[in-house]
PDB file of N, CA and C in Angstrom:
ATOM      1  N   UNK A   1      -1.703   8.979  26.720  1.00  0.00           N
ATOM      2  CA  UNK A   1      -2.806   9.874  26.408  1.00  0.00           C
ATOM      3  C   UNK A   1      -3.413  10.415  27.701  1.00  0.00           C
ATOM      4  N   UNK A   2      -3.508  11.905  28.034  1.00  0.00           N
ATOM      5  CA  UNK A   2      -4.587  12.418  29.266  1.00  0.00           C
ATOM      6  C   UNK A   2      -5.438  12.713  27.948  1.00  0.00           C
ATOM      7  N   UNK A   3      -6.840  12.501  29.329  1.00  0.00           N
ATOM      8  CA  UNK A   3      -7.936  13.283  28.639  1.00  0.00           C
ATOM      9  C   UNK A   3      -8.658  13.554  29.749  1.00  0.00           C
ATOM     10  N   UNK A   4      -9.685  15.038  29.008  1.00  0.00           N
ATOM     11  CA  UNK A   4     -10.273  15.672  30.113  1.00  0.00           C
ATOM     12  C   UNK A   4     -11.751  15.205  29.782  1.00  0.00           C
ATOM     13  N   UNK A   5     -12.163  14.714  31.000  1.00  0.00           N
ATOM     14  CA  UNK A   5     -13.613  14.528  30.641  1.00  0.00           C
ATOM     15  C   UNK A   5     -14.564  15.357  31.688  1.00  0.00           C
ATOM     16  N   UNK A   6     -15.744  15.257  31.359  1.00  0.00           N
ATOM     17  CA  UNK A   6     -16.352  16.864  31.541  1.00  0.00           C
ATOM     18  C   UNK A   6     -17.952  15.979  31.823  1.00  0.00           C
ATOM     19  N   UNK A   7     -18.370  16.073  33.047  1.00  0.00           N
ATOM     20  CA  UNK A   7     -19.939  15.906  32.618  1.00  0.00           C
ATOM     21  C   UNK A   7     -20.855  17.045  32.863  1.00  0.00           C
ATOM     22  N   UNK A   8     -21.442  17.080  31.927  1.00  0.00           N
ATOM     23  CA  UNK A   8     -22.070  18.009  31.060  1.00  0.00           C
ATOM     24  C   UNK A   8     -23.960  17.932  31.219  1.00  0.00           C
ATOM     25  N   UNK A   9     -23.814  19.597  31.874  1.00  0.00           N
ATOM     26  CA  UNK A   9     -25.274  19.255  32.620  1.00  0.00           C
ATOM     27  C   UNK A   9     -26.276  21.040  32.264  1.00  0.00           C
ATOM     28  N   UNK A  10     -26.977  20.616  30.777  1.00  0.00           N
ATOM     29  CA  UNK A  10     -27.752  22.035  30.421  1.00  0.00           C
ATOM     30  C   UNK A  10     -28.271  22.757  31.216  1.00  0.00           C
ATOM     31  N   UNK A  11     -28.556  24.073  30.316  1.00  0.00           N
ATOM     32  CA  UNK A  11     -29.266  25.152  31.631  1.00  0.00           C
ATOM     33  C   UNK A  11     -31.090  24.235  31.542  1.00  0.00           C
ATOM     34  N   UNK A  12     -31.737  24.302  32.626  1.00  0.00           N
ATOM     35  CA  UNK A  12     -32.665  24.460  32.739  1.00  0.00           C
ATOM     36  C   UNK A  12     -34.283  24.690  31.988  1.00  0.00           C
ATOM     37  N   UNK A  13     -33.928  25.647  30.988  1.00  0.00           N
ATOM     38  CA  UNK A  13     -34.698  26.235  29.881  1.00  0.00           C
ATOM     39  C   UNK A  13     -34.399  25.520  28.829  1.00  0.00           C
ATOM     40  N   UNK A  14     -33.539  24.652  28.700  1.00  0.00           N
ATOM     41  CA  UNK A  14     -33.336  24.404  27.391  1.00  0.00           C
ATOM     42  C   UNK A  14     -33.557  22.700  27.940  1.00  0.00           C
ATOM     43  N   UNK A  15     -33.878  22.271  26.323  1.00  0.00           N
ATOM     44  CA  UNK A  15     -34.694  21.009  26.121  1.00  0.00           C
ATOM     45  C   UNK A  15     -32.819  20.314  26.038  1.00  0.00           C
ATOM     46  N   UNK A  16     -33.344  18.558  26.108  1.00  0.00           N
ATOM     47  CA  UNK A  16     -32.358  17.543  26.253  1.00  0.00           C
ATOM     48  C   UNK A  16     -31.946  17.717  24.408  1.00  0.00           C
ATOM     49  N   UNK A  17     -32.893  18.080  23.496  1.00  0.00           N
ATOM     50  CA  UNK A  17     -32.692  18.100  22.300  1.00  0.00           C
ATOM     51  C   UNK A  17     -31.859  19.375  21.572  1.00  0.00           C
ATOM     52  N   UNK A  18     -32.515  20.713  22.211  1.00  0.00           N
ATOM     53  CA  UNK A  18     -31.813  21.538  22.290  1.00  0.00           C
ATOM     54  C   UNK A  18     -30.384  21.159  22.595  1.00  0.00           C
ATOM     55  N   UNK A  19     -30.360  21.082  23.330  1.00  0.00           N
ATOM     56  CA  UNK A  19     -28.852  20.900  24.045  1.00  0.00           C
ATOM     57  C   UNK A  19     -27.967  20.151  23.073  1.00  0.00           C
ATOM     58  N   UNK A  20     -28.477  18.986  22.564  1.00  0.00           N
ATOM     59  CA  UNK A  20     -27.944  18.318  21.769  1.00  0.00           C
ATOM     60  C   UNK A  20     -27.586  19.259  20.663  1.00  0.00           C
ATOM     61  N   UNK A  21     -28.290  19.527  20.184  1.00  0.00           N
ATOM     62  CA  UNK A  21     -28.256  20.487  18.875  1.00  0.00           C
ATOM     63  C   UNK A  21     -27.126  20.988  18.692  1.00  0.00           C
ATOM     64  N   UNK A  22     -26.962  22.102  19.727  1.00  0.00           N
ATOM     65  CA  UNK A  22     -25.916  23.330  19.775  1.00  0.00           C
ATOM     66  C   UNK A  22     -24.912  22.531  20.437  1.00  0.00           C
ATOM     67  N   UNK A  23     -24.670  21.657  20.714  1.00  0.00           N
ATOM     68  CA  UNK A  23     -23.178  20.724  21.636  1.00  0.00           C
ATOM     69  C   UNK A  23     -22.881  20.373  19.972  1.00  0.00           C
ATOM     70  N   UNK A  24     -23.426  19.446  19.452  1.00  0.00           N
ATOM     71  CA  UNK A  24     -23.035  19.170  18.128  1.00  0.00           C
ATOM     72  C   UNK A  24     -22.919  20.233  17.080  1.00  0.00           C
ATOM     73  N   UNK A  25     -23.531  21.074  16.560  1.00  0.00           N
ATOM     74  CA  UNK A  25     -23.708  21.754  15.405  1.00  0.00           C
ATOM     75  C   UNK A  25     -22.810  23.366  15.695  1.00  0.00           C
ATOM     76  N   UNK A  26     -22.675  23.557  16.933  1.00  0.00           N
ATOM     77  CA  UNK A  26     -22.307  24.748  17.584  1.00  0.00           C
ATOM     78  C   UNK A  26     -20.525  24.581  17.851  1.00  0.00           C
ATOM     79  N   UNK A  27     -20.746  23.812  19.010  1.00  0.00           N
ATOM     80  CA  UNK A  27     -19.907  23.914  19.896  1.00  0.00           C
ATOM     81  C   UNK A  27     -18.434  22.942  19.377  1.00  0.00           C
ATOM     82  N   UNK A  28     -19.042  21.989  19.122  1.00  0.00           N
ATOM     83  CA  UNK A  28     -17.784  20.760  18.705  1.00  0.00           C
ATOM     84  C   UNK A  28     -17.198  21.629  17.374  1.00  0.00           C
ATOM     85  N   UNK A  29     -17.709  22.025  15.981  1.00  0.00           N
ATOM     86  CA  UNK A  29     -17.375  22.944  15.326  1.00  0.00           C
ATOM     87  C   UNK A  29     -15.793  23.641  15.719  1.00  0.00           C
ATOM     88  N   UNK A  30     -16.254  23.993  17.180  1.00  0.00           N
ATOM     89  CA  UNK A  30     -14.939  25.143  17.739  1.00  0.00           C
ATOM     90  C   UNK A  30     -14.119  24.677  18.638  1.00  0.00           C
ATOM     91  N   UNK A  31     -14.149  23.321  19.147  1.00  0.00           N
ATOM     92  CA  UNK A  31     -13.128  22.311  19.621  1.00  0.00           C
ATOM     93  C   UNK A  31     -12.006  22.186  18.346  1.00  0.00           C
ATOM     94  N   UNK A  32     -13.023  21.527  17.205  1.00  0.00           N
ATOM     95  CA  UNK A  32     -11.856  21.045  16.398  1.00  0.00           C
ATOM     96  C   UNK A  32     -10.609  22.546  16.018  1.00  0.00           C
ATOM     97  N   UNK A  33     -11.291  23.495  16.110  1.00  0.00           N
ATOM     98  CA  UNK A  33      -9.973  24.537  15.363  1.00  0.00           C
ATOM     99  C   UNK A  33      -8.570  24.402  16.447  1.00  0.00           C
ATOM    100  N   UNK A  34      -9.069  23.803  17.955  1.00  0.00           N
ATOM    101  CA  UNK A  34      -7.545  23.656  18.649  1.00  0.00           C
ATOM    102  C   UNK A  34      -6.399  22.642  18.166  1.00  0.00           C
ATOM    103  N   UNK A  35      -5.653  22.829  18.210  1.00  0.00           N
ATOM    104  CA  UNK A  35      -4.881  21.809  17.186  1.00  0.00           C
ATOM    105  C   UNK A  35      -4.272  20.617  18.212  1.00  0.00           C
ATOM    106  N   UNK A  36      -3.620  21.316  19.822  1.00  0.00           N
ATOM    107  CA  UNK A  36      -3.930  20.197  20.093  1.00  0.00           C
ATOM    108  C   UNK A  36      -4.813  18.926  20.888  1.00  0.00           C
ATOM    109  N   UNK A  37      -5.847  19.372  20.501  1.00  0.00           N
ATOM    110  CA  UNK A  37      -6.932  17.979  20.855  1.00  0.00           C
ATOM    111  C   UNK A  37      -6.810  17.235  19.440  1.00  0.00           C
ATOM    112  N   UNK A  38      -6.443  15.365  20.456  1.00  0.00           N
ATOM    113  CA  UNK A  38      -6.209  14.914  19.201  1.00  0.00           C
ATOM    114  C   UNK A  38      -7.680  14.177  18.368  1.00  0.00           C
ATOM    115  N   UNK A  39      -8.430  14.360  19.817  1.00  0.00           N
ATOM    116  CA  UNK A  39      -9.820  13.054  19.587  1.00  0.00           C
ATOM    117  C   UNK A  39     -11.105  14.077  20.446  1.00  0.00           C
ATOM    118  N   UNK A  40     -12.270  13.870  20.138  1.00  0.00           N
ATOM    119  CA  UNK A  40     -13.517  14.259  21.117  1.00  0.00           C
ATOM    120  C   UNK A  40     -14.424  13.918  20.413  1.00  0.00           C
ATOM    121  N   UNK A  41     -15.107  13.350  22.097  1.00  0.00           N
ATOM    122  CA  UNK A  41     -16.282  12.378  21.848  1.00  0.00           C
ATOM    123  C   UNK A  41     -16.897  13.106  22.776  1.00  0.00           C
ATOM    124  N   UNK A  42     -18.290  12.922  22.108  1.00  0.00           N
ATOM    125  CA  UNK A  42     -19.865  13.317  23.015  1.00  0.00           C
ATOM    126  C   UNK A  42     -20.068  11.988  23.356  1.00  0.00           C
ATOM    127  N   UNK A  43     -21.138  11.902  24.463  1.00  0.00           N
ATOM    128  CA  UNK A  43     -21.557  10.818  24.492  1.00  0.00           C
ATOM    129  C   UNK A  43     -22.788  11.628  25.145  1.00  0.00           C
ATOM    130  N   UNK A  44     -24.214  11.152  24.202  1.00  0.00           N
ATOM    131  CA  UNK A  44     -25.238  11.901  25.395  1.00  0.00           C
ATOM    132  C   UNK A  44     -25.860  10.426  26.239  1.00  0.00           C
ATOM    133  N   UNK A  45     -26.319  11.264  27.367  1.00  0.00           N
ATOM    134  CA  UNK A  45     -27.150  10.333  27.796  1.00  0.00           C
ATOM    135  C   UNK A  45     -28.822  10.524  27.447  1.00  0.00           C
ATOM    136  N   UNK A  46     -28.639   8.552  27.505  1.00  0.00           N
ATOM    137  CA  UNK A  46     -30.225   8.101  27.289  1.00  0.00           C
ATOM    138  C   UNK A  46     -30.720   7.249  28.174  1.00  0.00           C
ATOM    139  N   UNK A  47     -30.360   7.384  29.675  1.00  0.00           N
ATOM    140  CA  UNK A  47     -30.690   6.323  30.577  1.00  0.00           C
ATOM    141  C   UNK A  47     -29.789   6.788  32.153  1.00  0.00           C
ATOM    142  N   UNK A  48     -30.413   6.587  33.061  1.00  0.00           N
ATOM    143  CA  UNK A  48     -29.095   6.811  33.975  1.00  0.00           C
ATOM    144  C   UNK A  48     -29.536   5.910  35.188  1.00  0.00           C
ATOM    145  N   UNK A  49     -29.848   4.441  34.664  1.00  0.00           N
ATOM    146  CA  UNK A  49     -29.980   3.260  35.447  1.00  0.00           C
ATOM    147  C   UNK A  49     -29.464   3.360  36.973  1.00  0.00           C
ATOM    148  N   UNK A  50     -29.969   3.036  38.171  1.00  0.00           N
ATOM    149  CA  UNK A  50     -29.125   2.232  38.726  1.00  0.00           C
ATOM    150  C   UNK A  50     -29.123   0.748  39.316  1.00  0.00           C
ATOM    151  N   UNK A  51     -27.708   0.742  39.380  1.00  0.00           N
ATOM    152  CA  UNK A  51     -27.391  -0.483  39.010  1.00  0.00           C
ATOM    153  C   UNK A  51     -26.601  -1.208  40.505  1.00  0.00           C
ATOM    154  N   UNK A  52     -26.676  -0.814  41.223  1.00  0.00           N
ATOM    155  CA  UNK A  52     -26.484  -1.575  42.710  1.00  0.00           C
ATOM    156  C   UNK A  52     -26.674  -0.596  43.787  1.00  0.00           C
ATOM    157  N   UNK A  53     -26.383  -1.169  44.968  1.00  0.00           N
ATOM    158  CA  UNK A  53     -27.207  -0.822  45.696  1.00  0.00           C
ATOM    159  C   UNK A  53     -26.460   0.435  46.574  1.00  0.00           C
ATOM    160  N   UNK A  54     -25.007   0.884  46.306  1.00  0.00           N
ATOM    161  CA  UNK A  54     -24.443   2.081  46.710  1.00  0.00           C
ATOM    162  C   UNK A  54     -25.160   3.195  46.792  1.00  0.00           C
ATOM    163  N   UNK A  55     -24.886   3.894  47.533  1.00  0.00           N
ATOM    164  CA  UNK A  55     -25.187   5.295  47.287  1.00  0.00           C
ATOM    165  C   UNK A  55     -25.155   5.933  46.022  1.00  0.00           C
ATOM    166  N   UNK A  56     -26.384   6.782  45.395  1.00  0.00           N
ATOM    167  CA  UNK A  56     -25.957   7.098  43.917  1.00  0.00           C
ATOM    168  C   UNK A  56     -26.177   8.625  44.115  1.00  0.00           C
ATOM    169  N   UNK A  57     -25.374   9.790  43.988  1.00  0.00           N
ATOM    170  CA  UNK A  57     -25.720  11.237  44.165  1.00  0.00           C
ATOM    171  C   UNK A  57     -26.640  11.841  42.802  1.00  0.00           C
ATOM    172  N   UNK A  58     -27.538  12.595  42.975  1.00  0.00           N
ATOM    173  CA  UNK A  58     -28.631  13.077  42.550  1.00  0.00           C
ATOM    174  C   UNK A  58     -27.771  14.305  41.438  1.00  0.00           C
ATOM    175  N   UNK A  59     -27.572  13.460  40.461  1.00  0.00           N
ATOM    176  CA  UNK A  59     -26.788  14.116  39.595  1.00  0.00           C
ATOM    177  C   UNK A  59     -27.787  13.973  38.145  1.00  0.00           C
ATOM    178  N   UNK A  60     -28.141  14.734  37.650  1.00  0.00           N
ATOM    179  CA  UNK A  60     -28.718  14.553  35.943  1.00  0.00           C
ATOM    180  C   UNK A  60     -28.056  15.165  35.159  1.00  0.00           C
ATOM    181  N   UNK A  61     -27.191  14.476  34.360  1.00  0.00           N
ATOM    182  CA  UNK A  61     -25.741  14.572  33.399  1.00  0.00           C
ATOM    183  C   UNK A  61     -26.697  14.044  31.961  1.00  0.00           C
ATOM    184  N   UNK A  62     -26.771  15.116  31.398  1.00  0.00           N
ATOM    185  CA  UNK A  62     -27.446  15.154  29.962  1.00  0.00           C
ATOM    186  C   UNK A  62     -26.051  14.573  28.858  1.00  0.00           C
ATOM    187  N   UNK A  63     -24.761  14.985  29.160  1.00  0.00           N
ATOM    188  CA  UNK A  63     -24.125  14.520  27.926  1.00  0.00           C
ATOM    189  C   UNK A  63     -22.132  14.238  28.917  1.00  0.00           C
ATOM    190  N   UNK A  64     -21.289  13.446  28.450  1.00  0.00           N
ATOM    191  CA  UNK A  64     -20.016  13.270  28.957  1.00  0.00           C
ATOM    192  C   UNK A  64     -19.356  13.564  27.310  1.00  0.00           C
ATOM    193  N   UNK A  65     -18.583  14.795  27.804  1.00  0.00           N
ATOM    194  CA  UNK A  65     -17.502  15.089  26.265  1.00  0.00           C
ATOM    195  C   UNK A  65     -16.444  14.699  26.819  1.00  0.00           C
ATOM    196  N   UNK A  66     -15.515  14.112  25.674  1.00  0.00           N
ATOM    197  CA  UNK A  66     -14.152  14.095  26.334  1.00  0.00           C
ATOM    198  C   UNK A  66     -12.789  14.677  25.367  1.00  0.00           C
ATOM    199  N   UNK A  67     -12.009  14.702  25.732  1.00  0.00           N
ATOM    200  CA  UNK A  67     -10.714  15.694  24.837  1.00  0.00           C
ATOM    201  C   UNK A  67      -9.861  15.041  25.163  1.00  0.00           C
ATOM    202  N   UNK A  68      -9.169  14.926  23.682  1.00  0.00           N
ATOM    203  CA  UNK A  68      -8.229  14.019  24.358  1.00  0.00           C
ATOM    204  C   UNK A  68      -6.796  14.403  23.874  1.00  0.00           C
ATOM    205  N   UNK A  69      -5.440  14.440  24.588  1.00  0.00           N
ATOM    206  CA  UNK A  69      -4.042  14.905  24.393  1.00  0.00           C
ATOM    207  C   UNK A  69      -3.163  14.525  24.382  1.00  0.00           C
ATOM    208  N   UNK A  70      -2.114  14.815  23.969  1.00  0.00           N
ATOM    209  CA  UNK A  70      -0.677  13.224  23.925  1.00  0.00           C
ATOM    210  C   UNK A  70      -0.385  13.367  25.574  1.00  0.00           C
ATOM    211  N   UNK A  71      -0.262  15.021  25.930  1.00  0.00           N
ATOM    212  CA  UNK A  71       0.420  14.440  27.547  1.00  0.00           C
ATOM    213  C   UNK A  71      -0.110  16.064  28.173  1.00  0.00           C
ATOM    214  N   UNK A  72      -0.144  15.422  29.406  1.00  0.00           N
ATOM    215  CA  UNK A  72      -0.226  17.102  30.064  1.00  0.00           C
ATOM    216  C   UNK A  72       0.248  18.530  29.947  1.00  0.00           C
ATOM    217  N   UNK A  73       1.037  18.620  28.976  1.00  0.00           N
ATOM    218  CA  UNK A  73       1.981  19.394  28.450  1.00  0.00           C
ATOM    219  C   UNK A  73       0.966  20.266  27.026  1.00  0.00           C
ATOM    220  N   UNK A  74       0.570  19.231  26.385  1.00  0.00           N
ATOM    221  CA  UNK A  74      -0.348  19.760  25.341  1.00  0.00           C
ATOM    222  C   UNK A  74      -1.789  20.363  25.632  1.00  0.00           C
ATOM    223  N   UNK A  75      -2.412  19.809  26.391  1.00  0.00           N
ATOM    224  CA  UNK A  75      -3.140  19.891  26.866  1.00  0.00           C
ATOM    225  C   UNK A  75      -3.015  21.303  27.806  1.00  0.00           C
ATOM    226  N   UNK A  76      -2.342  21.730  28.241  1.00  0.00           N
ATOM    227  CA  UNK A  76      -1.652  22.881  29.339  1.00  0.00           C
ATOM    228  C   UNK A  76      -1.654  24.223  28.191  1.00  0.00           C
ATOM    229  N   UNK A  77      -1.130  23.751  26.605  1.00  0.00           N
ATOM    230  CA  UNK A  77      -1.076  24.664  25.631  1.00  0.00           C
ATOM    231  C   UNK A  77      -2.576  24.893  24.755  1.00  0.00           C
ATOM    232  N   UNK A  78      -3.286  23.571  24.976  1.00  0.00           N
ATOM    233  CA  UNK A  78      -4.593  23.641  24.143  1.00  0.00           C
ATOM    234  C   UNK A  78      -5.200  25.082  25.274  1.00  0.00           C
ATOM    235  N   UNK A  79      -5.483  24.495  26.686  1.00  0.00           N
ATOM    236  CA  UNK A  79      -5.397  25.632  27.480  1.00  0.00           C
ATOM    237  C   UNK A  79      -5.491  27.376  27.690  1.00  0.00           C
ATOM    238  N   UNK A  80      -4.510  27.589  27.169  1.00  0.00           N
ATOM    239  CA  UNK A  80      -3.685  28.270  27.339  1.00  0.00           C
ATOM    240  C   UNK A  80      -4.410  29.617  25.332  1.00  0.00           C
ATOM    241  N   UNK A  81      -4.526  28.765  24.773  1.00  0.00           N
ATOM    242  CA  UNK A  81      -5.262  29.320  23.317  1.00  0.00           C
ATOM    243  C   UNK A  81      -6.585  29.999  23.536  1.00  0.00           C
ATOM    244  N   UNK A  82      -6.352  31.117  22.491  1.00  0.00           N
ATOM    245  CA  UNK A  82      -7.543  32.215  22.674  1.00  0.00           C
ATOM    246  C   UNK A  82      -8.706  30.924  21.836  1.00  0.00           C
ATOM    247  N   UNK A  83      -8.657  30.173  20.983  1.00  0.00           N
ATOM    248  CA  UNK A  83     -10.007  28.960  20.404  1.00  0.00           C
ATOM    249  C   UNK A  83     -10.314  28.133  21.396  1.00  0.00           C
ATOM    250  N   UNK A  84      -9.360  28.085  22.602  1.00  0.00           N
ATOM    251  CA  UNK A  84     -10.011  27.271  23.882  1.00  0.00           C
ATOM    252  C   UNK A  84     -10.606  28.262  24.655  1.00  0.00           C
ATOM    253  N   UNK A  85     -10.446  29.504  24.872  1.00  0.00           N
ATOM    254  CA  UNK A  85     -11.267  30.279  25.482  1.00  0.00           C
ATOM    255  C   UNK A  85     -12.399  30.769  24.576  1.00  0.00           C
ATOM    256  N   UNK A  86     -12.377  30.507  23.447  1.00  0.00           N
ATOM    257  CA  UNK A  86     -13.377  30.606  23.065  1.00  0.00           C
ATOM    258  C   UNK A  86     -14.673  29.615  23.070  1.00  0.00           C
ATOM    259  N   UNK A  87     -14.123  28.420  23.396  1.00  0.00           N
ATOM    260  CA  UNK A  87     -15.130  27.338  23.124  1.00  0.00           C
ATOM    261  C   UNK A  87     -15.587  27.299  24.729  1.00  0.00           C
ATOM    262  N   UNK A  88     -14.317  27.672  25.806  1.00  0.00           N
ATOM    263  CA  UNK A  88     -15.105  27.771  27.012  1.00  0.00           C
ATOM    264  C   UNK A  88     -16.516  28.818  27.424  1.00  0.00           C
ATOM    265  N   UNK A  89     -16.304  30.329  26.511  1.00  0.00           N
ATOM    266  CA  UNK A  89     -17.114  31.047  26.377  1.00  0.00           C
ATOM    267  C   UNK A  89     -18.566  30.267  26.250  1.00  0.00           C
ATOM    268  N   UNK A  90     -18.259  29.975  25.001  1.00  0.00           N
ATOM    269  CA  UNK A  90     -19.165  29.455  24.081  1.00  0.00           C
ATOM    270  C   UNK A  90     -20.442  28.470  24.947  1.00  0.00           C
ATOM    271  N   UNK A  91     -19.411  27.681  25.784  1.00  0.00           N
ATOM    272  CA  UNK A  91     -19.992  26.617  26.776  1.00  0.00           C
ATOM    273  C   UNK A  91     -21.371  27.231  28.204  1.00  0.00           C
ATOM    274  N   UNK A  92     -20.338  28.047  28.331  1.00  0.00           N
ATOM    275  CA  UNK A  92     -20.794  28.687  29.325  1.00  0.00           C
ATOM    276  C   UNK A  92     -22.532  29.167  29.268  1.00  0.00           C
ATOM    277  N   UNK A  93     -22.628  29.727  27.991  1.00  0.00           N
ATOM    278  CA  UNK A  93     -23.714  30.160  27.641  1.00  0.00           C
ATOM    279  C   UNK A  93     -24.998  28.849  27.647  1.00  0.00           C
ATOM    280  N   UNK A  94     -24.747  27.904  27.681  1.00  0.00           N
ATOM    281  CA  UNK A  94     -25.868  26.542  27.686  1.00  0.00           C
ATOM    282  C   UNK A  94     -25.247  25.979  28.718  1.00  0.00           C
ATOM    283  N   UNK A  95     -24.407  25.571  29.341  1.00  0.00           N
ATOM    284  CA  UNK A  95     -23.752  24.611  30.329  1.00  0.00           C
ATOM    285  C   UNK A  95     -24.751  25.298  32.062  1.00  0.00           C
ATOM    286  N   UNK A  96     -25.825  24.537  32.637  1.00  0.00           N
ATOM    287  CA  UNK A  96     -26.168  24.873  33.964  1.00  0.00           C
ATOM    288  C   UNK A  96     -24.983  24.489  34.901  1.00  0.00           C
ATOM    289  N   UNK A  97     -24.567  23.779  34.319  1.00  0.00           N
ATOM    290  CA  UNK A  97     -23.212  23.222  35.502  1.00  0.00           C
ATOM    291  C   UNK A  97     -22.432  21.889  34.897  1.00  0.00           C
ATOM    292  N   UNK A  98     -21.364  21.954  35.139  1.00  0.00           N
ATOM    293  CA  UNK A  98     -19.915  21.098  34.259  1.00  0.00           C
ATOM    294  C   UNK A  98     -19.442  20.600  35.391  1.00  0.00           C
ATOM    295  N   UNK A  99     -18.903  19.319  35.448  1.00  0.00           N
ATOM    296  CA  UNK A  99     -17.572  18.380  36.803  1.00  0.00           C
ATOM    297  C   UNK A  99     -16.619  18.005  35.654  1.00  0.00           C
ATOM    298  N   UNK A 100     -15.635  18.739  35.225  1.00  0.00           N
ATOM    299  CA  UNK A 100     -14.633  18.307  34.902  1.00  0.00           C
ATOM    300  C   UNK A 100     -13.332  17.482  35.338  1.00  0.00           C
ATOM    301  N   UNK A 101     -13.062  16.443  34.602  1.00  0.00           N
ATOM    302  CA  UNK A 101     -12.109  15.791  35.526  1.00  0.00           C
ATOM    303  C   UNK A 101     -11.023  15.050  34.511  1.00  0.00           C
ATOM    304  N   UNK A 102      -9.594  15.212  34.732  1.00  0.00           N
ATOM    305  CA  UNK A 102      -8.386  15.300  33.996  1.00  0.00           C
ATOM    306  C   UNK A 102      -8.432  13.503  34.332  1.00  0.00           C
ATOM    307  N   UNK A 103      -8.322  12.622  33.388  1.00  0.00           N
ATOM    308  CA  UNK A 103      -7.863  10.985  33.803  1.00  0.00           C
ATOM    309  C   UNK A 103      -6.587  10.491  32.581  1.00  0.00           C
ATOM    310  N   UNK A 104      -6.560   9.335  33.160  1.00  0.00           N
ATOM    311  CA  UNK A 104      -5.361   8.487  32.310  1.00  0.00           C
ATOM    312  C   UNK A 104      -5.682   7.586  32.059  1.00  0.00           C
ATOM    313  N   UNK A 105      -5.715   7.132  30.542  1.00  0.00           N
ATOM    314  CA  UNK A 105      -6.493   6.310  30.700  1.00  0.00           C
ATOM    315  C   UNK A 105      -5.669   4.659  30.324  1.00  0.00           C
ATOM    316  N   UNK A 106      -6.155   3.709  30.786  1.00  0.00           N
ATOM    317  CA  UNK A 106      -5.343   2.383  31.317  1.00  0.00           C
ATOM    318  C   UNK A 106      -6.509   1.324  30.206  1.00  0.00           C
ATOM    319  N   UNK A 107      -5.969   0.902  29.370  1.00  0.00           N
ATOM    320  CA  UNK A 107      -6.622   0.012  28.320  1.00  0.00           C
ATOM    321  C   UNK A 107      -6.478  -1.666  29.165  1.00  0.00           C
ATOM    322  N   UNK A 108      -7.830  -1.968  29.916  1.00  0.00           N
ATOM    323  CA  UNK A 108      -7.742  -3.429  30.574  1.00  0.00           C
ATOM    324  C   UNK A 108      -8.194  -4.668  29.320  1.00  0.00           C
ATOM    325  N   UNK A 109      -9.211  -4.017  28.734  1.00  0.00           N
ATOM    326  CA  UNK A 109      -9.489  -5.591  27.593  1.00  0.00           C
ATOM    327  C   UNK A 109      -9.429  -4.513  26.045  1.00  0.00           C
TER     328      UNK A 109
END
């Protein structure tokens, strides 16, 4: 399985609830019409602790979506679809700023 995970950071003007709103009721709506994403999860945040004593960068990440694909190949075609450019559209319009990042993911427990 790749999946792309995305942290997900609203415009400015818009409330943590807002945001929620239209990520759920809006936006996920127009994920599912790609056929191939097989899984996506929101996850918002409600806390952004820290938790040792590293360096932590001054990041405020309102929500982490993730998409998920059998292999880089599908994912390259989800891509590649006028319903993925549409949902990127779509994003664009509430998203102040996105760090997307492609992982693999390794099941330890």
């Amino acid at each position: 399985m790749i999946k792309s995970l995305s942290l997900l950071i609203r415009k400015p003007e818009m409330t943590r609830e807002q945001f929620r709103e239209v990520w759920e009721n809006e936006h996920a709506p127009m994920v599912r019409s790609v056929p191939e994403v097989r899984k996506y999860v929101l996850s918002f945040v409600l806390d952004q602790p820290k938790t040792s004593n590293a360096p932590v960068p001054v990041l405020d990440v309102d929500a982490v979506a993730e998409l998920w694909f059998d292999d880089v190949e599908s994912m390259q075609r989800a891509n590649a679809r006028p319903e993925m450019q549409a949902v990127r559209a779509n994003g664009s319009k509430y998203l102040g700023a996105i760090k997307p990042l492609i992982t693999e993911e390794v099941d330890v427990i």
